[in-house]
N, C-alpha and C. Protein backbone atom coordinates (compact mmCIF):
# COMPACT_ATOMS: atom_id res chain seq x y z
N UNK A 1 9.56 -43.31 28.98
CA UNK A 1 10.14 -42.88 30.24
C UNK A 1 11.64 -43.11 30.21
N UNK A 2 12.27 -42.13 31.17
CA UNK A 2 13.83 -42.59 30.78
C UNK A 2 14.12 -41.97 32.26
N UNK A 3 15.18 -42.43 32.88
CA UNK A 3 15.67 -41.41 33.66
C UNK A 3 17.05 -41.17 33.36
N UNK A 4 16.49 -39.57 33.69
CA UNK A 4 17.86 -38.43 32.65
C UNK A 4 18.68 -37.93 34.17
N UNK A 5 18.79 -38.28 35.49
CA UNK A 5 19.68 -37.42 36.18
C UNK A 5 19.68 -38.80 37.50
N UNK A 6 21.04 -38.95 37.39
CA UNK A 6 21.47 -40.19 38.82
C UNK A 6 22.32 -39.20 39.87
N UNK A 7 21.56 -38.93 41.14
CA UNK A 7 22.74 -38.56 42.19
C UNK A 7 22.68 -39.01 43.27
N UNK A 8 23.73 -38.86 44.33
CA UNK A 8 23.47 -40.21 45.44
C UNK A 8 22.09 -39.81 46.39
N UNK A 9 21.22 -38.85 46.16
CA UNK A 9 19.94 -39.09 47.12
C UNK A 9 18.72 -39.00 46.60
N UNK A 10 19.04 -39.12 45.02
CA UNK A 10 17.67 -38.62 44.17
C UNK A 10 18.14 -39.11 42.51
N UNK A 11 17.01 -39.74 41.70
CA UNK A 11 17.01 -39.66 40.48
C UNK A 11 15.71 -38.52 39.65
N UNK A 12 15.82 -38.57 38.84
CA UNK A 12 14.36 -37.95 38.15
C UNK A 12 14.31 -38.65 36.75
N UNK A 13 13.09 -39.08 36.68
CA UNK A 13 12.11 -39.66 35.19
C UNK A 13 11.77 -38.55 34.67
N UNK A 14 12.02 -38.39 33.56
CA UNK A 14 11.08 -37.95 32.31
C UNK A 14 10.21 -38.85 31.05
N UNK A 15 9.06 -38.57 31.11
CA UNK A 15 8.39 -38.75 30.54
C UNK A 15 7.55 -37.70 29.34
N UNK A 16 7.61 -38.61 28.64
CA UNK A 16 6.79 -37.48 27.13
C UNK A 16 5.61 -38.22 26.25
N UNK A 17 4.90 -37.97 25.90
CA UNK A 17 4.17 -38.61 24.69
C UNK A 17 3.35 -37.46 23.85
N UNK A 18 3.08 -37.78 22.83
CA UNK A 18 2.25 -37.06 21.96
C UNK A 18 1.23 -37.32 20.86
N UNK A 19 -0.15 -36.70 20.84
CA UNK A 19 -1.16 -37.52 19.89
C UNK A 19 -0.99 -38.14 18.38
N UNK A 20 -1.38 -39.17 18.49
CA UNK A 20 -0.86 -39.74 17.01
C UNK A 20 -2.30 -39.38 15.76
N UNK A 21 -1.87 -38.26 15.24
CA UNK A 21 -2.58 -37.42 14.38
C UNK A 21 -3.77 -37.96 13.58
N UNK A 22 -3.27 -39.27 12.96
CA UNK A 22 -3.58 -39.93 11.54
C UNK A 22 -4.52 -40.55 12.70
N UNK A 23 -4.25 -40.99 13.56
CA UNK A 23 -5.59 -42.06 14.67
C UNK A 23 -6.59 -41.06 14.85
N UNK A 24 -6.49 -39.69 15.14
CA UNK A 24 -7.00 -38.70 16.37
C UNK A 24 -7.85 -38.56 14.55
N UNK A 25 -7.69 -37.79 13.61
CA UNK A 25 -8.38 -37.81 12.59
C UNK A 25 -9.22 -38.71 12.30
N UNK A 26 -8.84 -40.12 12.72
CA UNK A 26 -10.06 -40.88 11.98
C UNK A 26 -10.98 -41.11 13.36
N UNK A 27 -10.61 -40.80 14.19
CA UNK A 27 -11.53 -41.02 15.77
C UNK A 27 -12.95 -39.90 14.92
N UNK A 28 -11.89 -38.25 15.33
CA UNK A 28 -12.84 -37.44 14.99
C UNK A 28 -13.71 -37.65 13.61
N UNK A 29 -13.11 -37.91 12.89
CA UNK A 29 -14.10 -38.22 11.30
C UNK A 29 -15.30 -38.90 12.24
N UNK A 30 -15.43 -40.39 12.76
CA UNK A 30 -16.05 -41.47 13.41
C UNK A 30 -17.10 -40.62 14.03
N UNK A 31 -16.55 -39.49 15.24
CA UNK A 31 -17.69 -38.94 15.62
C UNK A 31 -18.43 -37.92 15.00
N UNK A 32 -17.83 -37.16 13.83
CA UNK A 32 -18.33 -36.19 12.91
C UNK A 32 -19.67 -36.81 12.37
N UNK A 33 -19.21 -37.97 11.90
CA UNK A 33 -20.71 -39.07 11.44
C UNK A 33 -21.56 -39.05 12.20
N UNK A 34 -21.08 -39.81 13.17
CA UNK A 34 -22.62 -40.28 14.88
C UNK A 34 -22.84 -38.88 15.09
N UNK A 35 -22.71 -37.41 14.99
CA UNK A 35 -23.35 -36.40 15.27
C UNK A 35 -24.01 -36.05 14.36
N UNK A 36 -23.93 -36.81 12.76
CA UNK A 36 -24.82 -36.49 11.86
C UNK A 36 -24.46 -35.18 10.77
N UNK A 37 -23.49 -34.91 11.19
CA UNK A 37 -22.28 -34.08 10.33
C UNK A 37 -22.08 -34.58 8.78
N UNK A 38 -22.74 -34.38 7.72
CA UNK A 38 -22.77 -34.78 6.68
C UNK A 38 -22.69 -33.75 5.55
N UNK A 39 -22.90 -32.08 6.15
CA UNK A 39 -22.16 -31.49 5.04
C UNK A 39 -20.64 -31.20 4.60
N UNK A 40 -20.95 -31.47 3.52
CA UNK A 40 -19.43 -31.70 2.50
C UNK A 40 -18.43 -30.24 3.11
N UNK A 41 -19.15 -28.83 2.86
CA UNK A 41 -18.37 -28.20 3.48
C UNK A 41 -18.09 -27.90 4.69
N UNK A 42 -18.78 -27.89 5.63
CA UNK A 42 -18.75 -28.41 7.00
C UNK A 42 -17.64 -29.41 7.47
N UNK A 43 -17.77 -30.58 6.85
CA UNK A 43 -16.96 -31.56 6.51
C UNK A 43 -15.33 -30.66 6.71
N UNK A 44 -14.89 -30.47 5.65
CA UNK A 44 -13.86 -29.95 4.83
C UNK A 44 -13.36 -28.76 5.88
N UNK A 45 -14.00 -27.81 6.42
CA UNK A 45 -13.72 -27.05 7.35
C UNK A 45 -13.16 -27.76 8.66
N UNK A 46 -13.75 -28.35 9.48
CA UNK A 46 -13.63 -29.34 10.61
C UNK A 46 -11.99 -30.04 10.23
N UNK A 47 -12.41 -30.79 9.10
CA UNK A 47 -10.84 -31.41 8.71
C UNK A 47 -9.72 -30.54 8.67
N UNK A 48 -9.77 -29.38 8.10
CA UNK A 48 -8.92 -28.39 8.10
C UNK A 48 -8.55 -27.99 9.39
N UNK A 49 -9.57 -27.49 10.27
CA UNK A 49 -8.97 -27.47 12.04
C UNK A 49 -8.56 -28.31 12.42
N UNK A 50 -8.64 -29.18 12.47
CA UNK A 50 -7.74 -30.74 12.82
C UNK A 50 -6.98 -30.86 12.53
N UNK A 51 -6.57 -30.15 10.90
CA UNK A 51 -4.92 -30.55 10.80
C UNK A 51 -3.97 -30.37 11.66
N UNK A 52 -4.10 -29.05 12.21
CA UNK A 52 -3.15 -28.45 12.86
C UNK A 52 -3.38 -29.15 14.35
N UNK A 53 -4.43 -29.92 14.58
CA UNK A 53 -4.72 -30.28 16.22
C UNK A 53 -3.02 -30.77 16.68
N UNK A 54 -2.83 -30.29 17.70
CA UNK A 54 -1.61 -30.82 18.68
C UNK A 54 -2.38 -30.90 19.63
N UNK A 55 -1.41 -32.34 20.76
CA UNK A 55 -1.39 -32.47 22.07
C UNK A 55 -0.64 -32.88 22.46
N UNK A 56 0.44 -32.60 23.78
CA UNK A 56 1.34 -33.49 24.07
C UNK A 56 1.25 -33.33 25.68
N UNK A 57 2.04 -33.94 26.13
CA UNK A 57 1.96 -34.66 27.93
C UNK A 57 3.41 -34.43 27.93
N UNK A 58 3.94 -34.02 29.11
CA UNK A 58 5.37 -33.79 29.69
C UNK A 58 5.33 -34.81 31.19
N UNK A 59 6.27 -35.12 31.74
CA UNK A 59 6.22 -35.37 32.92
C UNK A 59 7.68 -35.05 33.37
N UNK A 60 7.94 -35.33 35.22
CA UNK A 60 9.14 -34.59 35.44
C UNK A 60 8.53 -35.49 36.82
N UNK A 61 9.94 -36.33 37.70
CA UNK A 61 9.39 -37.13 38.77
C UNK A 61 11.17 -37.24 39.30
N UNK A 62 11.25 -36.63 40.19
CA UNK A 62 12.63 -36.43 41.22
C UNK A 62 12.02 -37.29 42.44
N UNK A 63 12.72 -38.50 42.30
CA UNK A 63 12.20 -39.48 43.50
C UNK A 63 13.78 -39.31 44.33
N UNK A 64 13.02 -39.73 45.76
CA UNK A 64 14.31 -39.86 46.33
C UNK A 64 14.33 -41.59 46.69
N UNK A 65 16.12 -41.45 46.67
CA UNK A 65 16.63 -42.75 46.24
C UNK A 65 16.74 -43.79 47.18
N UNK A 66 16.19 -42.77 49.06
CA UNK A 66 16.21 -43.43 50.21
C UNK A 66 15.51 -44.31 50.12
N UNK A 67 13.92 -43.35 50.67
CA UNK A 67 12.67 -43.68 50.31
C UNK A 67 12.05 -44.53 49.42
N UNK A 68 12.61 -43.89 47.66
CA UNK A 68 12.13 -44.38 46.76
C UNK A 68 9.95 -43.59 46.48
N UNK A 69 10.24 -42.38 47.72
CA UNK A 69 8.96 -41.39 47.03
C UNK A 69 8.87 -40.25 46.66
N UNK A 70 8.26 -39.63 45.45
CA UNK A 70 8.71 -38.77 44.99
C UNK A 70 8.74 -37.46 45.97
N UNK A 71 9.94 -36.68 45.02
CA UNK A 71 10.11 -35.60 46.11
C UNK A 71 9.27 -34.42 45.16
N UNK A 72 9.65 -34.53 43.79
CA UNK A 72 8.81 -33.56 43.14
C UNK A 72 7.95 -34.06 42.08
N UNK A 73 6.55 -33.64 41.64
CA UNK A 73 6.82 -34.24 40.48
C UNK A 73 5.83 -32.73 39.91
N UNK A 74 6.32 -32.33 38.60
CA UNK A 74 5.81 -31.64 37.46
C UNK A 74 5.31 -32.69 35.99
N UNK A 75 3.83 -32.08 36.25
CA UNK A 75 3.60 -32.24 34.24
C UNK A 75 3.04 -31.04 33.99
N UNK A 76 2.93 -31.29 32.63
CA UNK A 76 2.38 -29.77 31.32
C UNK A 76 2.00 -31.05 30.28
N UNK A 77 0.48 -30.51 30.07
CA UNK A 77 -0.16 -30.74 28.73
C UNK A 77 -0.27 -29.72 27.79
N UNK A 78 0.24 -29.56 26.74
CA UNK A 78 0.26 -28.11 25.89
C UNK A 78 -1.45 -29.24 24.24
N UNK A 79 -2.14 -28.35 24.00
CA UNK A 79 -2.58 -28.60 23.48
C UNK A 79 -3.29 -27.36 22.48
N UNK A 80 -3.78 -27.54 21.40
CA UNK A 80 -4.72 -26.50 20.04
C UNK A 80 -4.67 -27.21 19.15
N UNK A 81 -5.00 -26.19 18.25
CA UNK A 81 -5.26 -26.33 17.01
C UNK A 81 -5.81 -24.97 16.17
N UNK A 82 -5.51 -24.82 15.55
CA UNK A 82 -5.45 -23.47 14.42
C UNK A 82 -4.90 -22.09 15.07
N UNK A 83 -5.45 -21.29 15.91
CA UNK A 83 -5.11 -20.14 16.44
C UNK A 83 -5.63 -20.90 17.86
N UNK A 84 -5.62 -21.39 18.53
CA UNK A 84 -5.85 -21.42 19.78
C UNK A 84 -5.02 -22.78 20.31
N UNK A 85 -4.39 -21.98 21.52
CA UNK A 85 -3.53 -22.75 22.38
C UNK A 85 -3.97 -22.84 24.03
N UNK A 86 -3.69 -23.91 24.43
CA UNK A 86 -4.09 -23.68 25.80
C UNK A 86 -2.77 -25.01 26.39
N UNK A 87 -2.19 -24.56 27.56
CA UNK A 87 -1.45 -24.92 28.39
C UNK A 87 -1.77 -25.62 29.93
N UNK A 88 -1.64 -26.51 30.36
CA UNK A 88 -1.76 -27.14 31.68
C UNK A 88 -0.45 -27.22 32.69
N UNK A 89 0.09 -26.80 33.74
CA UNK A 89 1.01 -27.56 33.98
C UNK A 89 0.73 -27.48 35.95
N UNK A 90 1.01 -28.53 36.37
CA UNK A 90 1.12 -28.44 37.87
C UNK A 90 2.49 -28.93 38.19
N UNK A 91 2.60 -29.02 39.42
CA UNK A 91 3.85 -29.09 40.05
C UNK A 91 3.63 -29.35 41.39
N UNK A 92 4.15 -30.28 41.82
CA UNK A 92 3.56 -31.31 43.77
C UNK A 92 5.44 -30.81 43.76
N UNK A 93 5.61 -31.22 45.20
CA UNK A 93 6.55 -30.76 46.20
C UNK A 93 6.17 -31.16 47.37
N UNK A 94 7.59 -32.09 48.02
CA UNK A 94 7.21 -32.94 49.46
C UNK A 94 8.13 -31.80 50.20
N UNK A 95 8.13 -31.70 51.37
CA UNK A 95 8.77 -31.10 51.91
C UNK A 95 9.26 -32.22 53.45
């Protein structure tokens, strides 16, 4: 988290993170097993879609500096792997 913008009635946080690959691989290997997933090429395929697995988290939080509650806040989760992408994002607004 950092906050990237100071003005006299409002700041905003950004926040980011993203899946740590080499963990998320050996999770999935873990459950490839307990489902009983034991062919070699099967195996080898699965691993191959995974390489490419992405996920990441955005955040976006414009608090006001009276208050101290947010006035906006936006996230986006962008996530896939091989040919398929899929996107999340909402967005709140106080009025």
């Amino acid at each position: 988290s950092q906050v990237t913008e100071l003005a006299p009635t409002y700041y905003v946080i950004k926040t980011s993170q993203a899946i740590d690959r080499i963990a998320a691989a050996k999770m999935f290997e873990q459950m490839f097993k307990k489902m009983g997933l034991t062919d070699q090429k099967s195996l080898a395929e699965a691993k191959k879609e995974l390489a490419t697995f992405e996920m990441t988290d955005a955040g976006s939080y414009k608090i006001s500096r009276k208050t101290g509650w947010p006035i906006k806040a936006a996230y986006t989760r962008k996530g896939g792997a091989a040919s398929l992408s899929q996107t999340e994002t909402y967005e709140l607004y106080v009025k």
